[in-house]
PDB file of N, CA and C in Angstrom:
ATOM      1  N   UNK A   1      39.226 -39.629   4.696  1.00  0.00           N
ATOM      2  CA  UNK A   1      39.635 -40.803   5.435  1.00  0.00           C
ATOM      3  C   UNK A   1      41.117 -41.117   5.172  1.00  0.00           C
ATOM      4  N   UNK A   2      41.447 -40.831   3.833  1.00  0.00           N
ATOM      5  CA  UNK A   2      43.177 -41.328   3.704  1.00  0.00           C
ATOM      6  C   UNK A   2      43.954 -40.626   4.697  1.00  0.00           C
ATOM      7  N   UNK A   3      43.673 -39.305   4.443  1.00  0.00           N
ATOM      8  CA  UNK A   3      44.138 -37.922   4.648  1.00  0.00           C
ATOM      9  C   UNK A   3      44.616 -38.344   6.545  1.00  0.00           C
ATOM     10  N   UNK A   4      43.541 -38.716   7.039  1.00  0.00           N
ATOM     11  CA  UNK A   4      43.400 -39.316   8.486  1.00  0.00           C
ATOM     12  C   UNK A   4      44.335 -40.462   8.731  1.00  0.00           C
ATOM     13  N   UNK A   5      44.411 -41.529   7.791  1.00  0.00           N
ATOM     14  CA  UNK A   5      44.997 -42.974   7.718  1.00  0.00           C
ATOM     15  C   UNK A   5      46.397 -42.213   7.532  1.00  0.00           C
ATOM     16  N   UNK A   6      47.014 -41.368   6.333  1.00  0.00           N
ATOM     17  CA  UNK A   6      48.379 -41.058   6.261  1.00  0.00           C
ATOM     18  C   UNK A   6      48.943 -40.571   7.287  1.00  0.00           C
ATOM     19  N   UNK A   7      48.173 -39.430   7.995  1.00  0.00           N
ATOM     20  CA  UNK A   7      48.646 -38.881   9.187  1.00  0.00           C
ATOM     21  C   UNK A   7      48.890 -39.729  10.143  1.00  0.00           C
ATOM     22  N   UNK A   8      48.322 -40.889  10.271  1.00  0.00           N
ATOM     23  CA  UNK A   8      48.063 -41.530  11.690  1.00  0.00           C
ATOM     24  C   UNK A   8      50.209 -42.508  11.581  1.00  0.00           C
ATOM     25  N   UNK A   9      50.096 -43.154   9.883  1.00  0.00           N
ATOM     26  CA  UNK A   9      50.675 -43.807  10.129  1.00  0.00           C
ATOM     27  C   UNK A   9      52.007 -42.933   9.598  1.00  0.00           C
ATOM     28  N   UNK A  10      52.485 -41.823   9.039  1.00  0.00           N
ATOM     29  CA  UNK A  10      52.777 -40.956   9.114  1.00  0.00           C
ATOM     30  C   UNK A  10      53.515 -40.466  11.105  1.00  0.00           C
ATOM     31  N   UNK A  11      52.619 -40.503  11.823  1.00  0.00           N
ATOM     32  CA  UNK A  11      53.458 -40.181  13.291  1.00  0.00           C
ATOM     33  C   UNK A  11      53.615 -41.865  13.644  1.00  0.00           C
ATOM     34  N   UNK A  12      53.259 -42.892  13.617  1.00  0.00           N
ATOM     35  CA  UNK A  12      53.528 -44.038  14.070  1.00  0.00           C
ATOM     36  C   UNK A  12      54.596 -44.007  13.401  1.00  0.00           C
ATOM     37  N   UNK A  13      55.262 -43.832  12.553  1.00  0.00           N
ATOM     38  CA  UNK A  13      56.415 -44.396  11.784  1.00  0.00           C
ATOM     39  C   UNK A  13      57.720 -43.214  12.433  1.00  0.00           C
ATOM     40  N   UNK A  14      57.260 -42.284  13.269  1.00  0.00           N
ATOM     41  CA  UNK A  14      57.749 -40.804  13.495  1.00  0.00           C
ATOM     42  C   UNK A  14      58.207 -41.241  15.407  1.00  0.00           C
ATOM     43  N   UNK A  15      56.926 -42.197  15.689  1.00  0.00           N
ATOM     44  CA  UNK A  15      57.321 -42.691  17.204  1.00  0.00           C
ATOM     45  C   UNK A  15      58.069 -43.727  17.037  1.00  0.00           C
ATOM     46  N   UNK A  16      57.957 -44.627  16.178  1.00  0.00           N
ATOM     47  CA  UNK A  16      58.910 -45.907  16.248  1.00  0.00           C
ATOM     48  C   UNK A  16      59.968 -46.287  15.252  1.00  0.00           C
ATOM     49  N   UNK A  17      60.771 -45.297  14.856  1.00  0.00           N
ATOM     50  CA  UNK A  17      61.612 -45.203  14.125  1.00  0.00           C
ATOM     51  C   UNK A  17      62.786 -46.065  13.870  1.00  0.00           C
ATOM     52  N   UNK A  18      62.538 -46.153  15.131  1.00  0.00           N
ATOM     53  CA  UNK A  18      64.129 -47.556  15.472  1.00  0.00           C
ATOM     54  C   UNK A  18      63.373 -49.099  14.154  1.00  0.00           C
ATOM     55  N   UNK A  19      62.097 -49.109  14.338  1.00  0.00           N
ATOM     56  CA  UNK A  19      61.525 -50.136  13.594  1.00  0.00           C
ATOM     57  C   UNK A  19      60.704 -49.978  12.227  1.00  0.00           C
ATOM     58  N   UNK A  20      60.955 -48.672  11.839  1.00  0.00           N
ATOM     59  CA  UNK A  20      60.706 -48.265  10.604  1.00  0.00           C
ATOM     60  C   UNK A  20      61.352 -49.293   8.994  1.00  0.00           C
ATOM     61  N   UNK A  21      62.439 -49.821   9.303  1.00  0.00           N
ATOM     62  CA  UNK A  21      62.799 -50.835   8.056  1.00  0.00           C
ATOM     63  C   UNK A  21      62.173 -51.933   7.948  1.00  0.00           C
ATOM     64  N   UNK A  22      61.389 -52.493   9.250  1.00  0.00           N
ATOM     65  CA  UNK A  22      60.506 -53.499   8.795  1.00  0.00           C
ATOM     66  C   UNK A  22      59.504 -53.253   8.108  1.00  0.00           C
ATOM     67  N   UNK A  23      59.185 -51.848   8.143  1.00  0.00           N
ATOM     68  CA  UNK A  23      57.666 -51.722   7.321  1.00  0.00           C
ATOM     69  C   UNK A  23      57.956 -50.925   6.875  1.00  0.00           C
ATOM     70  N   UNK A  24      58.911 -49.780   6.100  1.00  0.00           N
ATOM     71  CA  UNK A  24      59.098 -48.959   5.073  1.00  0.00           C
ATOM     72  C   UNK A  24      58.238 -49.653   4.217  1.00  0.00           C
ATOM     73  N   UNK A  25      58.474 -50.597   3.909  1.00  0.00           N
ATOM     74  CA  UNK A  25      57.731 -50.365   2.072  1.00  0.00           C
ATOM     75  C   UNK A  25      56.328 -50.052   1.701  1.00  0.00           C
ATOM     76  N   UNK A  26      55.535 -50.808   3.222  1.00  0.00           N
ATOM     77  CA  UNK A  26      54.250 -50.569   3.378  1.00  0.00           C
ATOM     78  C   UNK A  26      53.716 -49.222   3.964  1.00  0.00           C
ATOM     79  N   UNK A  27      54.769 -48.213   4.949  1.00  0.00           N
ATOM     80  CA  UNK A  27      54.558 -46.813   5.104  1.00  0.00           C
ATOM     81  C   UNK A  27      54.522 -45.715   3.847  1.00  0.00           C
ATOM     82  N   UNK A  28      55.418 -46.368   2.677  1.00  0.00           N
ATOM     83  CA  UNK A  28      55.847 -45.581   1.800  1.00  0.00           C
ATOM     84  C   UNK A  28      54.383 -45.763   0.990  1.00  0.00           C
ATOM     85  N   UNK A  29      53.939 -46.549   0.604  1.00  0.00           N
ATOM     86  CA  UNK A  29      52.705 -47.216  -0.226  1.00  0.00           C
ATOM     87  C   UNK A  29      51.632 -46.315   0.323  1.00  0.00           C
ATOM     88  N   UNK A  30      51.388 -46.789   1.802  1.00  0.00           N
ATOM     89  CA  UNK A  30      49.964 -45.781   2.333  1.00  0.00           C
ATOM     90  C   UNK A  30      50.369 -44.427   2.080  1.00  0.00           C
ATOM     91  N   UNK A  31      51.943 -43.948   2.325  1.00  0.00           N
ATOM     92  CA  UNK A  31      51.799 -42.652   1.944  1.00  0.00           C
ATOM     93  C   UNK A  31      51.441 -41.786   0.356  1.00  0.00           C
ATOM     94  N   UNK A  32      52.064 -42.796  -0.559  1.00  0.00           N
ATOM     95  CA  UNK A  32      52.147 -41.963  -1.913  1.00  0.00           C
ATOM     96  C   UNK A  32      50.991 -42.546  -2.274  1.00  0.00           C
ATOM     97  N   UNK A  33      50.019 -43.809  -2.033  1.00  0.00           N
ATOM     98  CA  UNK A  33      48.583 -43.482  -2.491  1.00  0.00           C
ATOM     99  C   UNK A  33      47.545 -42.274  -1.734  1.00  0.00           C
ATOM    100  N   UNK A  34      47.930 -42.291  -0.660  1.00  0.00           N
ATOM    101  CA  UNK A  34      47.324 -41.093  -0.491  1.00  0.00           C
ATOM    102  C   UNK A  34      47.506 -40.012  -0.924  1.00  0.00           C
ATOM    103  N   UNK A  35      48.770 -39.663  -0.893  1.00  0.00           N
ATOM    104  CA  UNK A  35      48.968 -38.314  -1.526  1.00  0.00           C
ATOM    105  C   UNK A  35      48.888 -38.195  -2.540  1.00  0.00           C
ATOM    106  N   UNK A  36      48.685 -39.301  -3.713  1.00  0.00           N
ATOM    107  CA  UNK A  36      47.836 -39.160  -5.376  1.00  0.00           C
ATOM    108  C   UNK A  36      46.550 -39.190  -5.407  1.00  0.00           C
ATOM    109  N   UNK A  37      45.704 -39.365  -3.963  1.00  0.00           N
ATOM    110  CA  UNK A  37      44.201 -39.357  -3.879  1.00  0.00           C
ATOM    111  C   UNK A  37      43.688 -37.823  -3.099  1.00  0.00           C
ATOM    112  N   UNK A  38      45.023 -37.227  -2.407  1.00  0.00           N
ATOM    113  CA  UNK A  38      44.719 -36.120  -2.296  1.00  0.00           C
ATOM    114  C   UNK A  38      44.879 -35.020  -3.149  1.00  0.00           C
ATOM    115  N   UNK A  39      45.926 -35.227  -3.972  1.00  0.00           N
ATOM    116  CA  UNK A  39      46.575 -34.379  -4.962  1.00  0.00           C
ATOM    117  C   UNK A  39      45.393 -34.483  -6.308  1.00  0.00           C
ATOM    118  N   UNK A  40      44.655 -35.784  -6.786  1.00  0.00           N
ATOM    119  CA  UNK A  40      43.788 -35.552  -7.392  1.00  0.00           C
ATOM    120  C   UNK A  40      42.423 -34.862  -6.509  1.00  0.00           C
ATOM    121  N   UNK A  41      42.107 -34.993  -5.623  1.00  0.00           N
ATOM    122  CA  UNK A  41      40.972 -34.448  -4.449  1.00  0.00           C
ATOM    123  C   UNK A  41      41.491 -32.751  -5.408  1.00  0.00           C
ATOM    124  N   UNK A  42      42.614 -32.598  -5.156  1.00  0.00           N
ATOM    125  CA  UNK A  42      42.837 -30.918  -4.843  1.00  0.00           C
ATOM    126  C   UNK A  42      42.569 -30.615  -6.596  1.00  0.00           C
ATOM    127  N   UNK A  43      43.074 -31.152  -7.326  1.00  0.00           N
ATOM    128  CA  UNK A  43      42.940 -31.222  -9.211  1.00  0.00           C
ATOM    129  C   UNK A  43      41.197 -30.840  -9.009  1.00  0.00           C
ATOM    130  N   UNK A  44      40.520 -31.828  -8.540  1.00  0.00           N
ATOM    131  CA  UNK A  44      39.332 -31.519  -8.820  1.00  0.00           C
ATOM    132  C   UNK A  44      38.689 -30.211  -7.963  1.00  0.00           C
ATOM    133  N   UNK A  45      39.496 -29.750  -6.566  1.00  0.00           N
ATOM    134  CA  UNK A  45      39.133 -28.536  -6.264  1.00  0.00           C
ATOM    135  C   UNK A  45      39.785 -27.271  -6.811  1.00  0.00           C
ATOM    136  N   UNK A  46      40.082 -27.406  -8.011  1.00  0.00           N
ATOM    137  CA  UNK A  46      40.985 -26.426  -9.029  1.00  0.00           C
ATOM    138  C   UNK A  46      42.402 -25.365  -8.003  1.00  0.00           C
ATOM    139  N   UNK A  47      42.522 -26.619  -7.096  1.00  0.00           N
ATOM    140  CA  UNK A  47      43.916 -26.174  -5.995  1.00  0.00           C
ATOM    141  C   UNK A  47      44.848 -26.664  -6.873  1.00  0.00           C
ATOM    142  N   UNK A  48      45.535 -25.941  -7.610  1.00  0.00           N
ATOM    143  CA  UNK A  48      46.727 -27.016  -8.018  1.00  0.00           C
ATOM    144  C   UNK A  48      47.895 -26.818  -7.621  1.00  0.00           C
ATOM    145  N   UNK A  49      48.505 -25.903  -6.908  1.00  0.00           N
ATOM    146  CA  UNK A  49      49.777 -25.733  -5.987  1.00  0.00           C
ATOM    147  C   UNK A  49      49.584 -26.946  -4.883  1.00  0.00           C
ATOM    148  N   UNK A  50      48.577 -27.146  -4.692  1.00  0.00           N
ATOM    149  CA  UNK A  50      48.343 -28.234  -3.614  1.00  0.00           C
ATOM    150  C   UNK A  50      48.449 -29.462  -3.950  1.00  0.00           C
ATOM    151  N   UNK A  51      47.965 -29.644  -5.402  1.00  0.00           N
ATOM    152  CA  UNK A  51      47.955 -31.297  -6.490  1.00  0.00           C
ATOM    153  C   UNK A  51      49.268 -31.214  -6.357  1.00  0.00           C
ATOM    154  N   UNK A  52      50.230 -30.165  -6.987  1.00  0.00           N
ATOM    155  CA  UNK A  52      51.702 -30.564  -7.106  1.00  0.00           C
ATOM    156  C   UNK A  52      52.745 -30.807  -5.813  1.00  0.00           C
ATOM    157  N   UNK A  53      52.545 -30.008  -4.815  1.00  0.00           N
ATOM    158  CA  UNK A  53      52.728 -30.535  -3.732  1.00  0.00           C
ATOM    159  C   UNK A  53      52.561 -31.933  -3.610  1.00  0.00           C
ATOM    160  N   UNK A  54      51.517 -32.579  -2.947  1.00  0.00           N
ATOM    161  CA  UNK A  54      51.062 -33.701  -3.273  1.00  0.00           C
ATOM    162  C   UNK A  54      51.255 -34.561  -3.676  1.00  0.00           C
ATOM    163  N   UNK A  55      50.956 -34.378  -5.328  1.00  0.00           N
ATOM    164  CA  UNK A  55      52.190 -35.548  -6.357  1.00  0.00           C
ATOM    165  C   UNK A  55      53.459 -35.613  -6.081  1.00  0.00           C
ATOM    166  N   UNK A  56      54.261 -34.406  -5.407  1.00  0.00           N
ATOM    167  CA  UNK A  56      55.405 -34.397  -4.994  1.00  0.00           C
ATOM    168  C   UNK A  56      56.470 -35.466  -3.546  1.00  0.00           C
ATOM    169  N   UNK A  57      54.945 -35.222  -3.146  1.00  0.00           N
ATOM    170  CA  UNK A  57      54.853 -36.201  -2.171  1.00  0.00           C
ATOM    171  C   UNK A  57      54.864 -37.724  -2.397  1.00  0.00           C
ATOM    172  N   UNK A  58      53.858 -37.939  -3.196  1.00  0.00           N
ATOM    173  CA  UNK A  58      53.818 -39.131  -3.687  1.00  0.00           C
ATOM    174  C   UNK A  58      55.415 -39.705  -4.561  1.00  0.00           C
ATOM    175  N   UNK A  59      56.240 -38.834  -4.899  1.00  0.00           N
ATOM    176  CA  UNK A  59      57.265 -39.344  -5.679  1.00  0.00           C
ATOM    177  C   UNK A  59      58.129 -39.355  -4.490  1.00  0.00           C
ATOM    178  N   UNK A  60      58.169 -38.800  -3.340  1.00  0.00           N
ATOM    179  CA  UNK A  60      59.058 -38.721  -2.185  1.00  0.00           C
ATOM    180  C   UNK A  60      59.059 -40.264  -1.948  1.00  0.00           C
ATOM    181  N   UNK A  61      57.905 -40.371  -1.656  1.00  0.00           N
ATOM    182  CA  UNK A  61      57.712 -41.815  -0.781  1.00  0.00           C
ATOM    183  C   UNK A  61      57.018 -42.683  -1.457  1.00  0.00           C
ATOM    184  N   UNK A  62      57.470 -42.749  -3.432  1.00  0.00           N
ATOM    185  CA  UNK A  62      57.518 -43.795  -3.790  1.00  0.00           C
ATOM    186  C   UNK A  62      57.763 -45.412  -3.373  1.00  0.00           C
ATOM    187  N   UNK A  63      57.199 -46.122  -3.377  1.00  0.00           N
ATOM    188  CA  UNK A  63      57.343 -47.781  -2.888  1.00  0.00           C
ATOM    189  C   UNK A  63      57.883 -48.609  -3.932  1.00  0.00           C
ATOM    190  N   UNK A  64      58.082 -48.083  -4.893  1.00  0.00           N
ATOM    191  CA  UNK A  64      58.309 -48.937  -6.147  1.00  0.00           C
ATOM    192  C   UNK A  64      60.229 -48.555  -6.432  1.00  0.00           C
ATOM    193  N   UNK A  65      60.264 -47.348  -6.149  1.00  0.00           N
ATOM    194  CA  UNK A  65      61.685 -46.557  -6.442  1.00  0.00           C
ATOM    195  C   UNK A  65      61.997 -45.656  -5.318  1.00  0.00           C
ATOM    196  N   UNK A  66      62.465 -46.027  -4.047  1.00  0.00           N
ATOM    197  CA  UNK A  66      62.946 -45.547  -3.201  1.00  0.00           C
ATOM    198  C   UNK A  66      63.705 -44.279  -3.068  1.00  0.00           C
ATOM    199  N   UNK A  67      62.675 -43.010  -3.095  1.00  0.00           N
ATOM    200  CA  UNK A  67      63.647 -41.462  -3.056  1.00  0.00           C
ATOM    201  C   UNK A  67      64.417 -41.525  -1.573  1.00  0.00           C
ATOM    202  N   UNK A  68      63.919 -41.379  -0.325  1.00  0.00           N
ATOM    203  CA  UNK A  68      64.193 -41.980   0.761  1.00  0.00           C
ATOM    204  C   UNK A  68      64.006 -43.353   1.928  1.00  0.00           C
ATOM    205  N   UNK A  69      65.079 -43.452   2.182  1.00  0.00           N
ATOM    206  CA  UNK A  69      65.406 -44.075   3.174  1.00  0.00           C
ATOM    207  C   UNK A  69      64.821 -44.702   4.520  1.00  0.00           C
ATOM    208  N   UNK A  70      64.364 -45.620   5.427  1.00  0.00           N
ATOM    209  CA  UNK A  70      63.363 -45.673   6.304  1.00  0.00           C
ATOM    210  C   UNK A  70      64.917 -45.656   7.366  1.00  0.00           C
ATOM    211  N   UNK A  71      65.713 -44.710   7.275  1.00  0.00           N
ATOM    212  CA  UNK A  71      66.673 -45.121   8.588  1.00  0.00           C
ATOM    213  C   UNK A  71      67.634 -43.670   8.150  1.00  0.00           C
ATOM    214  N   UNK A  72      68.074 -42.988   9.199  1.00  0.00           N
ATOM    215  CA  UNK A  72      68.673 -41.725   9.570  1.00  0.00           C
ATOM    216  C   UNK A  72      67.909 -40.677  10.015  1.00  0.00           C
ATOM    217  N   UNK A  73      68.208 -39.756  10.727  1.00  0.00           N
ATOM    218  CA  UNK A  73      67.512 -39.219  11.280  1.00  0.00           C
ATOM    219  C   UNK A  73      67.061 -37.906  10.203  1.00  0.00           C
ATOM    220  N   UNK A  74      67.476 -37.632   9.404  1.00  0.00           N
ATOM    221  CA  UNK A  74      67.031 -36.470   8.207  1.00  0.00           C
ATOM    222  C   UNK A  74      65.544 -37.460   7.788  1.00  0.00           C
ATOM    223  N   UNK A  75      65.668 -38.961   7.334  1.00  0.00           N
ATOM    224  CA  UNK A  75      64.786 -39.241   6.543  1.00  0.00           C
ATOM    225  C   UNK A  75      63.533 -39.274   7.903  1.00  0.00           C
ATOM    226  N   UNK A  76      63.887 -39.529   9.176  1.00  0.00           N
ATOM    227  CA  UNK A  76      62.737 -39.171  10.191  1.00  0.00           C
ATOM    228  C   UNK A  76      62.110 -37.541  10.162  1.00  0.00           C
ATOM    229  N   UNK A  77      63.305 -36.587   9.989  1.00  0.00           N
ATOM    230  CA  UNK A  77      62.459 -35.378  10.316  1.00  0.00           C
ATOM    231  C   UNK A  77      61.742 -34.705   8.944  1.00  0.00           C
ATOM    232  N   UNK A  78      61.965 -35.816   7.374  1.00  0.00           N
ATOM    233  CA  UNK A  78      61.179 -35.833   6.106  1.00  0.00           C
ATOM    234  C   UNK A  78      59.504 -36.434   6.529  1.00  0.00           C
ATOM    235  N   UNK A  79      59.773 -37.748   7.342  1.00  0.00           N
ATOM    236  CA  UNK A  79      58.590 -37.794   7.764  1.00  0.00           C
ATOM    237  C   UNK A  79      57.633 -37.085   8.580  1.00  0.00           C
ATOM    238  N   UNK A  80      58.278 -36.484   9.910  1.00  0.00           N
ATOM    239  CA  UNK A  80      57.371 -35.637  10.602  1.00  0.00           C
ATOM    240  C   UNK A  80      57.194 -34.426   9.849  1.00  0.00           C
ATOM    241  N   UNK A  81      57.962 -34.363   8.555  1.00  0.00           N
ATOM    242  CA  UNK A  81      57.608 -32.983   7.920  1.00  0.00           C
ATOM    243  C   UNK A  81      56.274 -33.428   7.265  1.00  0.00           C
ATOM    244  N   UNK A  82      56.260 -34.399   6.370  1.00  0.00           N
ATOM    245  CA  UNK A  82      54.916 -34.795   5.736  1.00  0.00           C
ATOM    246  C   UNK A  82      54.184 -34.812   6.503  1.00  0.00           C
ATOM    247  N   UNK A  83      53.844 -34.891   7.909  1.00  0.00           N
ATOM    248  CA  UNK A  83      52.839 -34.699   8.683  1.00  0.00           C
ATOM    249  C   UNK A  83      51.757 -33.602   8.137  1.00  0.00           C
ATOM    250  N   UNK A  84      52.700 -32.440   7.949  1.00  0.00           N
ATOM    251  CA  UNK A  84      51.768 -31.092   8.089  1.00  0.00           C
ATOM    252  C   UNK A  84      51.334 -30.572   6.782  1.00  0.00           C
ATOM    253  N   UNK A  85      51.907 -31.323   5.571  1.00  0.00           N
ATOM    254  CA  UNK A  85      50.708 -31.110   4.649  1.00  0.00           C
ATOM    255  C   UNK A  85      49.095 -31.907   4.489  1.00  0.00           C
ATOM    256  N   UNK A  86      49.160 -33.193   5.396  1.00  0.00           N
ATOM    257  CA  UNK A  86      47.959 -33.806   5.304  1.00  0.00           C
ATOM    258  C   UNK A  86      47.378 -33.488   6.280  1.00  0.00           C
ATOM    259  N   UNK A  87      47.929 -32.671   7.396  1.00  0.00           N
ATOM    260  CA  UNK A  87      46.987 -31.831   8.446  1.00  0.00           C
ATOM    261  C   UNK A  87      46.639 -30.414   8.197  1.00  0.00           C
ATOM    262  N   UNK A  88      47.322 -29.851   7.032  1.00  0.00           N
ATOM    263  CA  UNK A  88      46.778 -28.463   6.807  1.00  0.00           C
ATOM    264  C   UNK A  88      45.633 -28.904   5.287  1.00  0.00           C
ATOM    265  N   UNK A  89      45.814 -30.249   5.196  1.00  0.00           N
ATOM    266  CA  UNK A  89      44.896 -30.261   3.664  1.00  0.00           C
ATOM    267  C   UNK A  89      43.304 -30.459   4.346  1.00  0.00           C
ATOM    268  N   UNK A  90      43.207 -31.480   5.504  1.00  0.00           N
ATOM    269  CA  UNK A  90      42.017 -31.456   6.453  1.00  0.00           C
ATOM    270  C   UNK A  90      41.176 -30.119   6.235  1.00  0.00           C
ATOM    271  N   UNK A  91      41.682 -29.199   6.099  1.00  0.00           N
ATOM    272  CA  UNK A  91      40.968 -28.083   6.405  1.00  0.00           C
ATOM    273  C   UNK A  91      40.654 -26.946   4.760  1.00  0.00           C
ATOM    274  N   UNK A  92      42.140 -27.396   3.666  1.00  0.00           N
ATOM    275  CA  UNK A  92      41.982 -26.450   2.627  1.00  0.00           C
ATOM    276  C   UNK A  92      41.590 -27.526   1.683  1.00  0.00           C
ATOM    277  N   UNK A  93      40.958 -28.436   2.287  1.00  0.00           N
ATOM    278  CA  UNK A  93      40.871 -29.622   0.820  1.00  0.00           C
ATOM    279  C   UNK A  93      39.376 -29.982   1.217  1.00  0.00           C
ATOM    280  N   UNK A  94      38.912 -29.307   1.545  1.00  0.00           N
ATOM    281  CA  UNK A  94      37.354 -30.257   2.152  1.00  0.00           C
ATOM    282  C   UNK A  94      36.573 -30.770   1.243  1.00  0.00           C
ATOM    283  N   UNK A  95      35.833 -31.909   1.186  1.00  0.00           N
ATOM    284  CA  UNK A  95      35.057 -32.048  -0.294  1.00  0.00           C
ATOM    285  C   UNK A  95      33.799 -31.466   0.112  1.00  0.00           C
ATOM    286  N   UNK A  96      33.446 -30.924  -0.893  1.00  0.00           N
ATOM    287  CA  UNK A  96      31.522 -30.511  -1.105  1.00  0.00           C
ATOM    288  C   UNK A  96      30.695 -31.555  -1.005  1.00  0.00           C
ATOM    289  N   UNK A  97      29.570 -31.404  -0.802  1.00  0.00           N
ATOM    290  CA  UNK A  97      28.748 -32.431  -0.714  1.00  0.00           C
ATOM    291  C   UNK A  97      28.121 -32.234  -2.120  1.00  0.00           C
ATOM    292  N   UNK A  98      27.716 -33.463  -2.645  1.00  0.00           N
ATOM    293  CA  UNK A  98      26.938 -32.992  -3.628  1.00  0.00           C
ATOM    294  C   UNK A  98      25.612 -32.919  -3.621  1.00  0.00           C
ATOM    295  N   UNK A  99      25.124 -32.389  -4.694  1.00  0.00           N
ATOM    296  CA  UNK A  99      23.818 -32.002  -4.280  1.00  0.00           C
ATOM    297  C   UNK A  99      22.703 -32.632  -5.540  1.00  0.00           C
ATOM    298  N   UNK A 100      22.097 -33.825  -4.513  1.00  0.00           N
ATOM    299  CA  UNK A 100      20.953 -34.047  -5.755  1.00  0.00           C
ATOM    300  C   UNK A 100      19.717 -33.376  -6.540  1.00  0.00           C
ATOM    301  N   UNK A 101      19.603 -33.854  -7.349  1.00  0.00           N
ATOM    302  CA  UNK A 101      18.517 -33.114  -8.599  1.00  0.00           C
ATOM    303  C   UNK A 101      17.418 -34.029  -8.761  1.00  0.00           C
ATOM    304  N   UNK A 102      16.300 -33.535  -8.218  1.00  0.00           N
ATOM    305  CA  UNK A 102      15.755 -34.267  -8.050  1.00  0.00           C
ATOM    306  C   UNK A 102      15.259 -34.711  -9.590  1.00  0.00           C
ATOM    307  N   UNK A 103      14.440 -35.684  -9.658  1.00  0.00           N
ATOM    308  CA  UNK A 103      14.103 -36.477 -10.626  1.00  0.00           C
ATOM    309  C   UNK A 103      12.793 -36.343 -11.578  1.00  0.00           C
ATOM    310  N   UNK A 104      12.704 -35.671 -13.135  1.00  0.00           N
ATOM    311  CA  UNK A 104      11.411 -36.148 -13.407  1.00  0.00           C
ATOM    312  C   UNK A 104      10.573 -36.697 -13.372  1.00  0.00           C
ATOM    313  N   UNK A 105      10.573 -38.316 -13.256  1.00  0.00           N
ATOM    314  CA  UNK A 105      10.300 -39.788 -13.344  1.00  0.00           C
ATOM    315  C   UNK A 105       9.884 -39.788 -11.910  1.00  0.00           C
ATOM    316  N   UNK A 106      10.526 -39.132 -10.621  1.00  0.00           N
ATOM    317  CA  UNK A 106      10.132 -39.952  -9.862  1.00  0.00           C
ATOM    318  C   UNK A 106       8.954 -39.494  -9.038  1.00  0.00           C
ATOM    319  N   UNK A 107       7.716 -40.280  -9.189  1.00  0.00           N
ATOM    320  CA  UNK A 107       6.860 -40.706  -8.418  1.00  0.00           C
ATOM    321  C   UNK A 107       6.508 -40.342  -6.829  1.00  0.00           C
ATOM    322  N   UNK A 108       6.088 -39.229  -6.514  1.00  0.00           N
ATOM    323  CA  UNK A 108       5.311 -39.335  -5.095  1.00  0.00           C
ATOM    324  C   UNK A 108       4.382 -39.582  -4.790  1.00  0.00           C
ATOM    325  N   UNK A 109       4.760 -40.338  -3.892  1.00  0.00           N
ATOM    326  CA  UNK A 109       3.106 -40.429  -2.774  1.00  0.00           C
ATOM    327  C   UNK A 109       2.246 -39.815  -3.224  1.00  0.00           C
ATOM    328  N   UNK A 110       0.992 -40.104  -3.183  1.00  0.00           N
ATOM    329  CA  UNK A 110       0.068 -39.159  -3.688  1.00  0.00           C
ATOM    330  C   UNK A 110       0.088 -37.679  -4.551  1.00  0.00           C
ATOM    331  N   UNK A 111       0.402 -37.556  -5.343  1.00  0.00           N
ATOM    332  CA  UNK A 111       1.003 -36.728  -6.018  1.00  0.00           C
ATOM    333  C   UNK A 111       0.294 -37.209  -7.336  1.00  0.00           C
ATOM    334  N   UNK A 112      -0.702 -36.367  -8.795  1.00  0.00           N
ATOM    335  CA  UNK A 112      -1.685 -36.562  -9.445  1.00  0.00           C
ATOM    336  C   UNK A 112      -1.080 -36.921 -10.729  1.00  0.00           C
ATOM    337  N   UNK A 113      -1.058 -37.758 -11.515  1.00  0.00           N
ATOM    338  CA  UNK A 113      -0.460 -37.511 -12.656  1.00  0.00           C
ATOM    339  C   UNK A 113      -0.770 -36.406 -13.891  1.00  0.00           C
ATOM    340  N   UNK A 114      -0.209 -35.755 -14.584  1.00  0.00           N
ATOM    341  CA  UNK A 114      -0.485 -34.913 -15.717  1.00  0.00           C
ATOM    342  C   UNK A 114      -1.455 -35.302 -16.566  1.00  0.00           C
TER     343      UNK A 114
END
């Protein structure tokens, strides 16, 4: 779901650029929490060229300490660049489902006790 949310606001910030300084701080925020929720996603899929990427990301578009800028056109084509790691992670980051175990304790329907 982030992965979806970064991308989305990620090209909104890519179409309306002229108005990107009103909301830098809050584009920068959705971006580098996501990319520390994907970068741990990838830690736990033992991807770690992808975690560091990622974290890398997250220090790009720090909100707290400004690496770039929400105004020139380099810091626009930084953004449409971040596009394409959270659209190629869609696909190399997928989570597993997990899989339950079922239960000693638990009780079926008609089912006899020992």
């Amino acid at each position: 779901m982030m992965k979806l949310v970064s991308i989305a606001a990620l090209l909104f910030a890519a179409v309306l650029w002229s108005y990107a300084p009103d909301f830098g701080l809050v584009l920068r925020f959705v971006i580098a929490l996501s990319a520390v929720l994907v970068g741990t996603q990838a830690i736990r899929a033992r991807k770690y060229s992808w975690a560091i990427g990622f974290y890398a990301l997250a220090v790009l578009f720090n909100p707290f300490a400004a690496v770039i800028s929400t105004s020139g056109k380099l810091s626009q084509a930084l953004v449409l660049a971040a596009v394409a790691p959270f659209v190629m992670s869609l696909n190399a980051l997928k989570t597993q489902p997990l899989l339950s175990i079922p239960s000693i304790t638990d009780r079926r329907p008609g089912s006899e006790s020992l």
